[in-house]
Protein backbone atom coordinates (compact mmCIF):
# COMPACT_ATOMS: atom_id res chain seq x y z
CA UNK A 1 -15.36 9.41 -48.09
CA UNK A 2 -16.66 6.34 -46.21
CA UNK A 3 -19.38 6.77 -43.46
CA UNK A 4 -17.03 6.18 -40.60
CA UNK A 5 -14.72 8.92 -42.00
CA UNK A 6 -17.96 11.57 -41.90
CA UNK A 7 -18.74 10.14 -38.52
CA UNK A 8 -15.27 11.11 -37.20
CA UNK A 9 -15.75 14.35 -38.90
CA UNK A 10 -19.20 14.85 -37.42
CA UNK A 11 -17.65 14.21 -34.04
CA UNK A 12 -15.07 16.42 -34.32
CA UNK A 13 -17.03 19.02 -35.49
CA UNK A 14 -19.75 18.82 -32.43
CA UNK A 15 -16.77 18.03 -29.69
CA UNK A 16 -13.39 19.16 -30.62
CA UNK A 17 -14.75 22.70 -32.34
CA UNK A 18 -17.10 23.60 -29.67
CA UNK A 19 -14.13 22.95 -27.02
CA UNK A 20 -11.40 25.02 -29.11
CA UNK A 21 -13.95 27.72 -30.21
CA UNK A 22 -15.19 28.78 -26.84
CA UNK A 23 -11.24 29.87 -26.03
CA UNK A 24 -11.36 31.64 -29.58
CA UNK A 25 -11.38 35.23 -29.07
CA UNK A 26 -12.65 35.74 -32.44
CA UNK A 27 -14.74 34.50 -35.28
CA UNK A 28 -11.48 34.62 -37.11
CA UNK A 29 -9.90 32.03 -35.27
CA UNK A 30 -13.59 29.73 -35.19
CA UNK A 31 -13.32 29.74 -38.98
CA UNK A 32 -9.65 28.37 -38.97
CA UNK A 33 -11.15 25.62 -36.49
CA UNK A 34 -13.85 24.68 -38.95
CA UNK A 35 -11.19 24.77 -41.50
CA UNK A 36 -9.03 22.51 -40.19
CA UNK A 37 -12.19 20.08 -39.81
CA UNK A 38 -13.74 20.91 -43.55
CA UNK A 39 -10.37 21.62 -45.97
CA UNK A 40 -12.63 21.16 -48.48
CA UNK A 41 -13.39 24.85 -48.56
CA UNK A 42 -13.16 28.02 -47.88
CA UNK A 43 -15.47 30.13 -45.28
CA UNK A 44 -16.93 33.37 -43.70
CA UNK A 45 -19.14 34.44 -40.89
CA UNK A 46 -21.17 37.89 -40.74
CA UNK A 47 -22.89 38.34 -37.33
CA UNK A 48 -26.25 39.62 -37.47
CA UNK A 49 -27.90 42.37 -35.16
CA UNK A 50 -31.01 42.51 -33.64
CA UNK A 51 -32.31 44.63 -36.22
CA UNK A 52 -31.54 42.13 -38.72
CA UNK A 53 -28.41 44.35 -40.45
CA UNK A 54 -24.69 42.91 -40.80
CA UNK A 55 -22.28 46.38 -40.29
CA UNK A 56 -19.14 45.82 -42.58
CA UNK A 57 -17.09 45.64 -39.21
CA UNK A 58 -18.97 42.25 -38.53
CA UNK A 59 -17.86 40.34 -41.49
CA UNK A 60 -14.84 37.77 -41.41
CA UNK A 61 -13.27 35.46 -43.65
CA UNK A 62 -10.45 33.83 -44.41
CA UNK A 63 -7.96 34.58 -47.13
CA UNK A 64 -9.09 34.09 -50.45
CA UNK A 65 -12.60 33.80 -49.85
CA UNK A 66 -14.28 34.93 -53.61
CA UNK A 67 -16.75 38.18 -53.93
CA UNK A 68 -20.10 37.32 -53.58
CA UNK A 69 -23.49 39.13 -54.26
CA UNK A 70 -23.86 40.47 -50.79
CA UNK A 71 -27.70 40.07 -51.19
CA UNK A 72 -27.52 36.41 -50.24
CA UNK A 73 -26.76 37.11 -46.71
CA UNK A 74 -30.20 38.98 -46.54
CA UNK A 75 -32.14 35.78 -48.27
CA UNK A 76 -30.67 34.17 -45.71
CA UNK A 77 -31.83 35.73 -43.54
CA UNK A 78 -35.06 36.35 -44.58
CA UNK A 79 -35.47 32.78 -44.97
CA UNK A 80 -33.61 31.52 -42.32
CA UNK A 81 -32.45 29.05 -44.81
CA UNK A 82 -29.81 27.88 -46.67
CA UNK A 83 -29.42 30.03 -50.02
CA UNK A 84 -26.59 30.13 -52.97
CA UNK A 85 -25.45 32.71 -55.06
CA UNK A 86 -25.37 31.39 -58.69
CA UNK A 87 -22.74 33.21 -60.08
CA UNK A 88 -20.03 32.69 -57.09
CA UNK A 89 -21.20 29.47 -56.12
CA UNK A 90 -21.00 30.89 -52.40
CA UNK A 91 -23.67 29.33 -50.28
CA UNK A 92 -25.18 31.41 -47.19
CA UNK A 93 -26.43 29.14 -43.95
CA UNK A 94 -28.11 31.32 -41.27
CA UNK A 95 -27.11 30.75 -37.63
CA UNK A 96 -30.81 30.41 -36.12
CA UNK A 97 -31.44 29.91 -32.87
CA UNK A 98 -34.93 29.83 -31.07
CA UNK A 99 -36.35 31.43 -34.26
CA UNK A 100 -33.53 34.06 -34.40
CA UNK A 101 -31.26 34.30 -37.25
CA UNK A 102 -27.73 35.64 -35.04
CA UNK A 103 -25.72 35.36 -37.78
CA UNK A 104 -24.58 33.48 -41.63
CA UNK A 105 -22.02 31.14 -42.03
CA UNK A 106 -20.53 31.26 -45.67
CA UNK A 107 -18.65 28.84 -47.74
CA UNK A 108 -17.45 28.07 -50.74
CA UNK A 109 -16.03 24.86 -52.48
CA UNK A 110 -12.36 25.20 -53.05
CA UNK A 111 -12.32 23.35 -56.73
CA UNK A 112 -15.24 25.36 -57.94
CA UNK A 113 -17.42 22.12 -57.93
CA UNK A 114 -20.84 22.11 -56.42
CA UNK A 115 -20.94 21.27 -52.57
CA UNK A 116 -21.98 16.86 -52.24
CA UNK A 117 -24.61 16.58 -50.06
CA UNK A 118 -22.34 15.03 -47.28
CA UNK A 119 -20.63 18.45 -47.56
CA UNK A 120 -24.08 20.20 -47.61
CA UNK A 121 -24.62 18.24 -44.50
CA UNK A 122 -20.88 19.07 -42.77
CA UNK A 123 -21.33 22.90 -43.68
CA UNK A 124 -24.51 22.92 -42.34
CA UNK A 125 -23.65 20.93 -39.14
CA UNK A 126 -21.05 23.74 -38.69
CA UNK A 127 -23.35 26.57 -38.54
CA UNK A 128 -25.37 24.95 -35.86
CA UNK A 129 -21.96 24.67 -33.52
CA UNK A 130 -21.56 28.38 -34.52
CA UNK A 131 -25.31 29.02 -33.44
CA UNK A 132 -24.71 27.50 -29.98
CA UNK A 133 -21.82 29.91 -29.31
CA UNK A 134 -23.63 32.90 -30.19
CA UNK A 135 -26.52 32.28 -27.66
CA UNK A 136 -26.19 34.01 -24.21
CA UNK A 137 -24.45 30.74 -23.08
CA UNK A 138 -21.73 30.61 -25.36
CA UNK A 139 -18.73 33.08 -25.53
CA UNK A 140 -19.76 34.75 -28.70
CA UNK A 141 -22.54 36.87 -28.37
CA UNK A 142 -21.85 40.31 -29.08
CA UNK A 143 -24.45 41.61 -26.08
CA UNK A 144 -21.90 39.99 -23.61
CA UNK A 145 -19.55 42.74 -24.26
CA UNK A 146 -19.43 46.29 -23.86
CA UNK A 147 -18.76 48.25 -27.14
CA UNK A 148 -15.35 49.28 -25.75
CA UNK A 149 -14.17 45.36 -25.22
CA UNK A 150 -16.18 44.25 -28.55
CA UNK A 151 -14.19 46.60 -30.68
CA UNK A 152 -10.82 45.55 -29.37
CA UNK A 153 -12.17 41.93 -29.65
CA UNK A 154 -12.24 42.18 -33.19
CA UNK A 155 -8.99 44.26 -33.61
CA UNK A 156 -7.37 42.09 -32.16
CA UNK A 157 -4.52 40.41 -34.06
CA UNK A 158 -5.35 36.86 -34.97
CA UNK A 159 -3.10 34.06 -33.34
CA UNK A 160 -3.43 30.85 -35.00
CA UNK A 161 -3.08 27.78 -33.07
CA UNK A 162 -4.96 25.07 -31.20
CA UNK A 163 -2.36 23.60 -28.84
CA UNK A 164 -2.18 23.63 -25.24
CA UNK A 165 0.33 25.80 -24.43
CA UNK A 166 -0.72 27.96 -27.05
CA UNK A 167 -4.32 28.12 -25.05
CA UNK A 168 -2.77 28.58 -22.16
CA UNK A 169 -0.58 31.89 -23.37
CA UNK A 170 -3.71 33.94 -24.98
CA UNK A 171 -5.68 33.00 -21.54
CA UNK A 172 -2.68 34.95 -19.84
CA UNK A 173 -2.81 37.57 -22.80
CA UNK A 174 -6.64 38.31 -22.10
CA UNK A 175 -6.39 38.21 -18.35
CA UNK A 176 -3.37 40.60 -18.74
CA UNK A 177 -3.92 42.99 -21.50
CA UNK A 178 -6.25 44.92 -19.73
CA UNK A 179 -4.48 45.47 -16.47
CA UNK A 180 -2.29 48.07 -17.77
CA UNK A 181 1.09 46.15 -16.28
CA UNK A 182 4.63 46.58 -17.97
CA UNK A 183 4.56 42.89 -19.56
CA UNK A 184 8.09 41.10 -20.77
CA UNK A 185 7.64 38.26 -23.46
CA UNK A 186 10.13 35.67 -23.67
CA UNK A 187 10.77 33.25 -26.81
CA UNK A 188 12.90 32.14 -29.42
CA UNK A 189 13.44 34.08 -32.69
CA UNK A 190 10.42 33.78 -34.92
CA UNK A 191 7.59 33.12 -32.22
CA UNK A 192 6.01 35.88 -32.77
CA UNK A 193 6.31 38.17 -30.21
CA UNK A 194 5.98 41.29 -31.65
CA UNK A 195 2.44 39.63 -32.52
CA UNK A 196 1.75 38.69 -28.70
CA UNK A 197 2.85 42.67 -28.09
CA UNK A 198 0.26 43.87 -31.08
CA UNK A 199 -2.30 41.43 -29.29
CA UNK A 200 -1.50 42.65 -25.40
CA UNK A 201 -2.20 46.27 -27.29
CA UNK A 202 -5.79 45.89 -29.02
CA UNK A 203 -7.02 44.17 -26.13
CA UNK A 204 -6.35 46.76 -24.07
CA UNK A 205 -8.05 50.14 -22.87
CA UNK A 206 -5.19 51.69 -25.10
CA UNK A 207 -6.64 50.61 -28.54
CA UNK A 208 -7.51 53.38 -29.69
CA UNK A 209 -4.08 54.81 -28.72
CA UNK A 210 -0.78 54.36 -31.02
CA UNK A 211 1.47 50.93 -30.59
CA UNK A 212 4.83 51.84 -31.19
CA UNK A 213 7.50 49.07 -31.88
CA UNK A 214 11.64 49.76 -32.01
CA UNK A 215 14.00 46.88 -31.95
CA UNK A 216 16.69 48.06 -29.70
CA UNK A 217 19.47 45.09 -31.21
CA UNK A 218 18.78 46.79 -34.25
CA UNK A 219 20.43 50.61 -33.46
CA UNK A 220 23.50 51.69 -31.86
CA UNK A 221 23.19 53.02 -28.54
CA UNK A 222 23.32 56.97 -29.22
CA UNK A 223 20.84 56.31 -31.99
CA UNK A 224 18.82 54.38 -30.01
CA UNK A 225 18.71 56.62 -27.13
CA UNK A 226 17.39 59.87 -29.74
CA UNK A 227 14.98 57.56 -31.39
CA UNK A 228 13.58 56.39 -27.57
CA UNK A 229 13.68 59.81 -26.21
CA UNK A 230 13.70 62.56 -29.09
CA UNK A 231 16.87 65.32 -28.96
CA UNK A 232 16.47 68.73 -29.08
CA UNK A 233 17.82 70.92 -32.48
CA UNK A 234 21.62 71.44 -32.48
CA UNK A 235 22.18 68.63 -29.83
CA UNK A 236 24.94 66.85 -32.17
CA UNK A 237 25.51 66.84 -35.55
CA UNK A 238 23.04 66.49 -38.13
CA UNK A 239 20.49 67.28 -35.19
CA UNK A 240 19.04 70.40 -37.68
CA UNK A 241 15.52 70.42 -35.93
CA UNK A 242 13.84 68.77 -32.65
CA UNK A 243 12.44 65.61 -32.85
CA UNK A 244 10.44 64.06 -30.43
CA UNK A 245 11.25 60.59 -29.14
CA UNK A 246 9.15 57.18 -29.72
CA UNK A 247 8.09 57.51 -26.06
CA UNK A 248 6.16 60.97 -26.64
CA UNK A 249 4.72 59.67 -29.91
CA UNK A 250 3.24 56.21 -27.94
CA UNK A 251 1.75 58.95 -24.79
CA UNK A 252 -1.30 57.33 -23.91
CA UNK A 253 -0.64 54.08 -25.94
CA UNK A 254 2.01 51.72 -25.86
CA UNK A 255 5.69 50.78 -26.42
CA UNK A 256 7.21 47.71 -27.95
CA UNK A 257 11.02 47.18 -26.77
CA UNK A 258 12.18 44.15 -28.98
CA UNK A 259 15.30 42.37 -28.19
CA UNK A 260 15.31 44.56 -24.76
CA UNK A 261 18.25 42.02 -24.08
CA UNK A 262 20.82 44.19 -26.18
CA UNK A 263 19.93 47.42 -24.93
CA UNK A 264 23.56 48.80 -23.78
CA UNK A 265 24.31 49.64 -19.58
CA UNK A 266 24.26 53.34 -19.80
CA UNK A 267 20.56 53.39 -21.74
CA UNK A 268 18.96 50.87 -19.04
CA UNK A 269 19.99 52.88 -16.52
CA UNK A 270 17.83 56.11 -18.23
CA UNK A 271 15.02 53.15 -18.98
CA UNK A 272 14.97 52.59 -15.63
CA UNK A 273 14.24 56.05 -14.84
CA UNK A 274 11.76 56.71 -17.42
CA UNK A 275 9.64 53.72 -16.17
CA UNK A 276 10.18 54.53 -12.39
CA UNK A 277 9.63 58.09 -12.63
CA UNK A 278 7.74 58.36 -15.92
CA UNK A 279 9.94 61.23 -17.32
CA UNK A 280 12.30 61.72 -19.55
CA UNK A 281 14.82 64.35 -21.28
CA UNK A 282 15.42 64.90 -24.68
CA UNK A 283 19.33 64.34 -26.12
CA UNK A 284 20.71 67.44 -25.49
CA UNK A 285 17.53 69.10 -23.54
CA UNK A 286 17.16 70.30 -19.60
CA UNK A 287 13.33 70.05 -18.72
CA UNK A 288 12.23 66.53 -18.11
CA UNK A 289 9.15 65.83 -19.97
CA UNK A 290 6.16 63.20 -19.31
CA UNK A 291 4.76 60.51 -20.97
CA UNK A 292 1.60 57.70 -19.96
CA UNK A 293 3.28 54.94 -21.84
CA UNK A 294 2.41 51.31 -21.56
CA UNK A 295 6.04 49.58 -21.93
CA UNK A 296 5.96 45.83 -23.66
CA UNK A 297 9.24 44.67 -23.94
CA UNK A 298 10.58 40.99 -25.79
CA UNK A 299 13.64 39.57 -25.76
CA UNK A 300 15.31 35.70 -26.79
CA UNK A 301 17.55 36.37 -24.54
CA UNK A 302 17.11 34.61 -20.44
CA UNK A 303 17.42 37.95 -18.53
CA UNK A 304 17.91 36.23 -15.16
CA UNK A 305 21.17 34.56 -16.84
CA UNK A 306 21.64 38.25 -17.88
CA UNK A 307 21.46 39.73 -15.02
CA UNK A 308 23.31 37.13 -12.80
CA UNK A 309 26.31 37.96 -15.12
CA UNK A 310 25.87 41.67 -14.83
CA UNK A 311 25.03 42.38 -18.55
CA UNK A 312 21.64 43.58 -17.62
CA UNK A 313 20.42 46.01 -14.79
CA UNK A 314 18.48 43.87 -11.99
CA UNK A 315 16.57 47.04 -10.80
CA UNK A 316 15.28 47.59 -14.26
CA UNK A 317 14.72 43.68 -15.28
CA UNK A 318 12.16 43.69 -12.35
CA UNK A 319 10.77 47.00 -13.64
CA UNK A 320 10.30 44.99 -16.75
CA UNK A 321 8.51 41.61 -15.85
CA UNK A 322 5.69 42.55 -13.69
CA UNK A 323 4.21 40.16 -15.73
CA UNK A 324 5.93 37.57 -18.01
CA UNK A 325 4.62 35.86 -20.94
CA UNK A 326 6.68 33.09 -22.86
CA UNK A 327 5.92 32.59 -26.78
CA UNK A 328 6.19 28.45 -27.27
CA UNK A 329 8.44 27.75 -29.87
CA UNK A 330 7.29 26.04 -33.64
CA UNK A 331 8.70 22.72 -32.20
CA UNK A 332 6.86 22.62 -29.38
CA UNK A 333 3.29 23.21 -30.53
CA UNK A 334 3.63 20.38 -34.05
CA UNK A 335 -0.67 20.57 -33.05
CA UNK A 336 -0.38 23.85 -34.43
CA UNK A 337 1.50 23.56 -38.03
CA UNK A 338 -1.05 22.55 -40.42
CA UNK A 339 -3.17 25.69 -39.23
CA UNK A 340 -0.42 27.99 -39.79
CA UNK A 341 0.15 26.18 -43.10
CA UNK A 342 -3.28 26.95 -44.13
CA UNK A 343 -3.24 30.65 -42.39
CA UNK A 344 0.07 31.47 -44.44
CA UNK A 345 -0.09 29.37 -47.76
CA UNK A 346 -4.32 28.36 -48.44
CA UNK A 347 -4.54 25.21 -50.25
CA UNK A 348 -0.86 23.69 -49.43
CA UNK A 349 -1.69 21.78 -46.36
CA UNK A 350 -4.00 19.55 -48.70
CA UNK A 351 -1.19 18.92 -51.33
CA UNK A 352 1.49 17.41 -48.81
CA UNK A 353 2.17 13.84 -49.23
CA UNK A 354 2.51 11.68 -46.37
CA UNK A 355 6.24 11.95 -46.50
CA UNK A 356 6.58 15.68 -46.39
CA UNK A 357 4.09 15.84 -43.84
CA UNK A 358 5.99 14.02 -41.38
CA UNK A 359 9.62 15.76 -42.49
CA UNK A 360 7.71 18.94 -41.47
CA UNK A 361 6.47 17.75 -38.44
CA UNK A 362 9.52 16.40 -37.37
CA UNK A 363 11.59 19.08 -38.64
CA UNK A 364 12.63 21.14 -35.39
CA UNK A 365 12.15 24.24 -37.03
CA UNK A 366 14.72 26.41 -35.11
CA UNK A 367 13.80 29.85 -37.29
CA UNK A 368 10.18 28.65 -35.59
CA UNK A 369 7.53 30.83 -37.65
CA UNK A 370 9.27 32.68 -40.23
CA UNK A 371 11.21 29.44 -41.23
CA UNK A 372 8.16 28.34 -42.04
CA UNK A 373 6.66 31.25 -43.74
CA UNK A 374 10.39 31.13 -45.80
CA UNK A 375 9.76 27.25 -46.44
CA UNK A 376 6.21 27.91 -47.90
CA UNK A 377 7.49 30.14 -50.21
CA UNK A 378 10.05 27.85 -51.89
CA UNK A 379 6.90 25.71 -52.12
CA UNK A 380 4.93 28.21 -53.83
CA UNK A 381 7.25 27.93 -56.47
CA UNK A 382 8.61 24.52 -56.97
CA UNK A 383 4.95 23.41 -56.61
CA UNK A 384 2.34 25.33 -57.85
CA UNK A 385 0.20 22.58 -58.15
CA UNK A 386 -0.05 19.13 -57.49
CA UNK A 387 0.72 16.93 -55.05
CA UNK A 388 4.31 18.76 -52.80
CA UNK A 389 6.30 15.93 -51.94
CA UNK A 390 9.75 16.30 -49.92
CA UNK A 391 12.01 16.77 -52.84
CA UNK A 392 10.12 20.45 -52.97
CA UNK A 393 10.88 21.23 -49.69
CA UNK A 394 14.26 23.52 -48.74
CA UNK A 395 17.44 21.79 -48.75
CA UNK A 396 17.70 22.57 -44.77
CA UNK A 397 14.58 20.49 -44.52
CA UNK A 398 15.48 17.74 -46.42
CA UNK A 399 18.86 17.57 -44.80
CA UNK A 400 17.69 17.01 -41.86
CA UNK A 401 17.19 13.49 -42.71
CA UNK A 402 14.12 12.94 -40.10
CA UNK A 403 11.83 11.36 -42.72
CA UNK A 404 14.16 8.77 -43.49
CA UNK A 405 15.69 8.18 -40.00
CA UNK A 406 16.36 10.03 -36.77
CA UNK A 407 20.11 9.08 -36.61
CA UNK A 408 21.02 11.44 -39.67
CA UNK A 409 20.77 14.72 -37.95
CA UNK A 410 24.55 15.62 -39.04
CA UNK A 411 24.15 14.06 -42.63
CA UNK A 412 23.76 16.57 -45.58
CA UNK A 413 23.14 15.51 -49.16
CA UNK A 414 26.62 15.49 -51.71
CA UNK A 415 24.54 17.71 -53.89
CA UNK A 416 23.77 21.10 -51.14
CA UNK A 417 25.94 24.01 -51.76
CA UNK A 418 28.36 25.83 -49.35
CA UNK A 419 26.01 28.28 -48.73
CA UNK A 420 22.80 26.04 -47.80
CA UNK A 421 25.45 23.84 -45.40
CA UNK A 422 26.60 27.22 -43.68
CA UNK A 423 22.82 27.97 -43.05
CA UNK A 424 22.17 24.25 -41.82
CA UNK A 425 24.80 24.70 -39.33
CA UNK A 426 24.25 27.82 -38.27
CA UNK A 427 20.60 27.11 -37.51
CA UNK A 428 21.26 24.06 -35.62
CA UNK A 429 24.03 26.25 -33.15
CA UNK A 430 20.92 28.67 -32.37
CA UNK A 431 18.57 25.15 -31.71
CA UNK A 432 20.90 24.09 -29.89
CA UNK A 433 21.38 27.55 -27.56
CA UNK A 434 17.57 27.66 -27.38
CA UNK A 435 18.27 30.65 -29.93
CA UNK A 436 20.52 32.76 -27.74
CA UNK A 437 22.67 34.46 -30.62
CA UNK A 438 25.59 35.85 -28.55
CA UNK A 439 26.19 31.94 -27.28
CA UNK A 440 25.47 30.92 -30.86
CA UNK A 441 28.08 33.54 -32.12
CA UNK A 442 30.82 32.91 -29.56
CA UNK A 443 30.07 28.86 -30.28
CA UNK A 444 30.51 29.66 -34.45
CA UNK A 445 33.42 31.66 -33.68
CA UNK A 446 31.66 34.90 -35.85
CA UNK A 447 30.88 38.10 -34.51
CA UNK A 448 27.05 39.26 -33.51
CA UNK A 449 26.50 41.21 -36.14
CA UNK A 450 28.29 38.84 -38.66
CA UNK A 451 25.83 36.62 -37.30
CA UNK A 452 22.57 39.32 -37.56
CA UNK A 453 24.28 39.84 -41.43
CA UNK A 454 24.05 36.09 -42.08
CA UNK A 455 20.36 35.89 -40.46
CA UNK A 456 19.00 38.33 -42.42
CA UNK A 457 20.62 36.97 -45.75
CA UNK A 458 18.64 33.98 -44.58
CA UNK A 459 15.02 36.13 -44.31
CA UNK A 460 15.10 35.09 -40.74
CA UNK A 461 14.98 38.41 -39.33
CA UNK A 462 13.39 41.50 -41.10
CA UNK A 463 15.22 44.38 -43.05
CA UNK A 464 15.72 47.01 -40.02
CA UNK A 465 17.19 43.92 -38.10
CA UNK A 466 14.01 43.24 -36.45
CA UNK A 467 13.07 39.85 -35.38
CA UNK A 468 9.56 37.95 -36.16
């Protein structure tokens, strides 16, 4: 690499990483950062105490990274140098600052090769960015928190991204995790908003309380309403023995309403209840029970449209969105996709030629996330190795036409089969209703769940019917 290259990688490093890692809320997400800058290898970060000891619960790193003699962190820190462990390769840099070793940065090369000393140089230039972040200034320092909000810190879910609008929705997610509010999350299918709801959860005083999920699309309403609220034995048939509801089993933690949207009239209307009263009956019982139960509910659905139209119960919508979060589709955060390349398939983002990297940035990626999760897989087995050009991408990709010319949106190669066009279609009739599926069904002429039967043939939503 020439100098100005390691220049522009020196800036980025000492600029761009120290803006994106201060609005990191965990090393986790510092190491992607530095990953993106140095995809020459791979890394991990143990934080170091006061008393000089690394607990097990202070040690991150990203996927793949080898075993190592653990007794190179101490060197390290003995030293407060940089050490390597022979047999790994792994080298150990200690974070020092003023004569205080606050934690190691760890890497190792990704070939196997030993480290150039531009690398050496790079690596260590990292673990002096990390250094500044862990002093009382920065955002890091484990002091700066109390052991409550430290532990749910680290618990937290990981959210990869370094776009704007992602920033802006995990500012809102730490201001209002810990507030306790009924939170709605808005978003396409595949944005991740069960993640946001896992996220909302950790952060909160709840953490150490259950999180409870249930996609309500998923179950028909009498179903729905036992598994929500429990029924009492001989209630119906098959009812053999009481069973408590998903509400009693989240008391004191939360409760993840996916796809809220289909929930059926009669249901909202004992929702509503539950969450304005905070009781409950069992199917089939007659004393009303209590819960403390955090409700996060998600939906792809625009529950003002919903509501306006009377498919949804006003009273219980504004129950819902004391506070609203919306999950930014894949298409709308392209900043984001070579991280969550390297967060889902290590080593790929490297491999992909110029030409497939601009098909999948300009690829508008209406299954969002697990599209691409789906897409790396084909990958991982047309292209083990080597360099992945477009030909190894999914025939919904490559049909797209955007690499060659962004007037061949409606063009499909002679050579895709039935089945592949249906999907193409299909997927461009949910882009193009910002992913609601009843419009997308009504505009195909198919039935919902013909619809739900064809998504999940397509590994776009999960096996219980359960959106990503």
């Amino acid at each position: 690499m020439n100098p100005e290259t390691t220049l522009n990688t020196i800036h980025a490093l000492t600029h761009r990483f120290a803006t994106s890692a201060k609005s990191a809320s965990s090393p986790l997400e510092w190491l992607y950062t530095i990953a993106a800058e140095l995809p020459f290898a791979d890394f991990a970060f143990a934080r170091v105490l006061s008393t000089g000891q690394i607990p097990k619960d202070q040690f991150t790193s990203l996927p793949g990274f080898p075993v190592f003699d653990p007794k190179i962190l101490t060197r390290a820190i003995e030293l407060k140098q940089t050490v390597t462990d022979s047999m790994s390769q792994v080298i150990a840099v200690p974070c020092n600052t003023n004569g205080e070793t606050l934690g190691v940065f760890l890497a190792k090369q990704k070939d196997s090769s030993p480290f150039s000393e531009r690398e050496l140089i790079l690596i260590e230039l990292a673990a002096s960015e990390i250094s500044l972040l862990l002093t009382p200034q920065g955002t890091g320092l484990t002091t700066t928190l109390t052991p409550r909000a430290a532990m749910t810190k680290r618990s937290a879910p990981p959210i990869i991204g370094q776009s704007e609008k992602l920033k802006t929705l995990l500012n809102m997610i730490d201001r209002v995790a810990p507030t306790g509010a009924s939170v709605l999350i808005l978003g396409e299918s595949g944005t991740g908003k069960e993640l946001i709801a896992r996220r909302i959860h950790a952060l909160s005083e709840r953490a150490d309380m259950p999180f409870v999920a249930v996609n309500c699309g998923a179950l028909q309403e009498s179903l729905l309403e036992s598994e929500l609220f429990g029924h009492e034995k001989g209630s119906f048939t098959g009812a053999v023995q009481l069973k408590k509801g998903l509400v009693e089993v989240a008391d004191k933690g939360s409760l993840f309403l996916d796809e809220i949207g289909e929930m059926a009239p009669s249901l909202q209307a004992k929702m509503l209840r539950f969450l304005q009263e905070g009781e409950f009956y069992r199917v089939g019982g007659k004393e009303s029970l209590r819960v403390d139960t955090r409700i996060i509910s998600a939906t792809n659905r625009e529950l003002e449209t919903e509501v306006s139209q009377g498919r949804f119960r006003e009273d219980l919508f504004y129950r819902l969105n004391t506070i609203t979060l919306r999950s930014p589709p894949l298409r709308d955060r392209k900043d984001d996709l070579r991280l969550l390349i390297s967060y889902l398939a290590p080593g790929t983002a490297e491999r992909l030629t110029p030409e497939c990297d601009a098909t999948l940035k300009s690829y508008r990626w209406p299954g969002n996330i697990r599209e691409l999760q789906n897409a790396l897989e084909r990958i991982k087995i047309m292209a083990p190795e080597g360099p992945i050009g477009v030909e190894h991408l999914p025939t919904s990709l490559r049909a797209s036409g955007i690499a060659g010319s962004h007037h061949r949106g409606l063009e499909t190669p002679v050579d895709m089969s039935l089945e592949d066009l249906e999907k193409h279609h299909i997927l461009r009739c949910l882009t193009h209703m910002d992913g609601n599926k009843t419009k997308a069904a009504q505009s195909l002429g198919i039935t919902l769940k013909t619809l739900y039967n064809k998504l999940h043939r397509y590994g776009l939503v999960r096996t219980q019917g359960e959106e990503l």
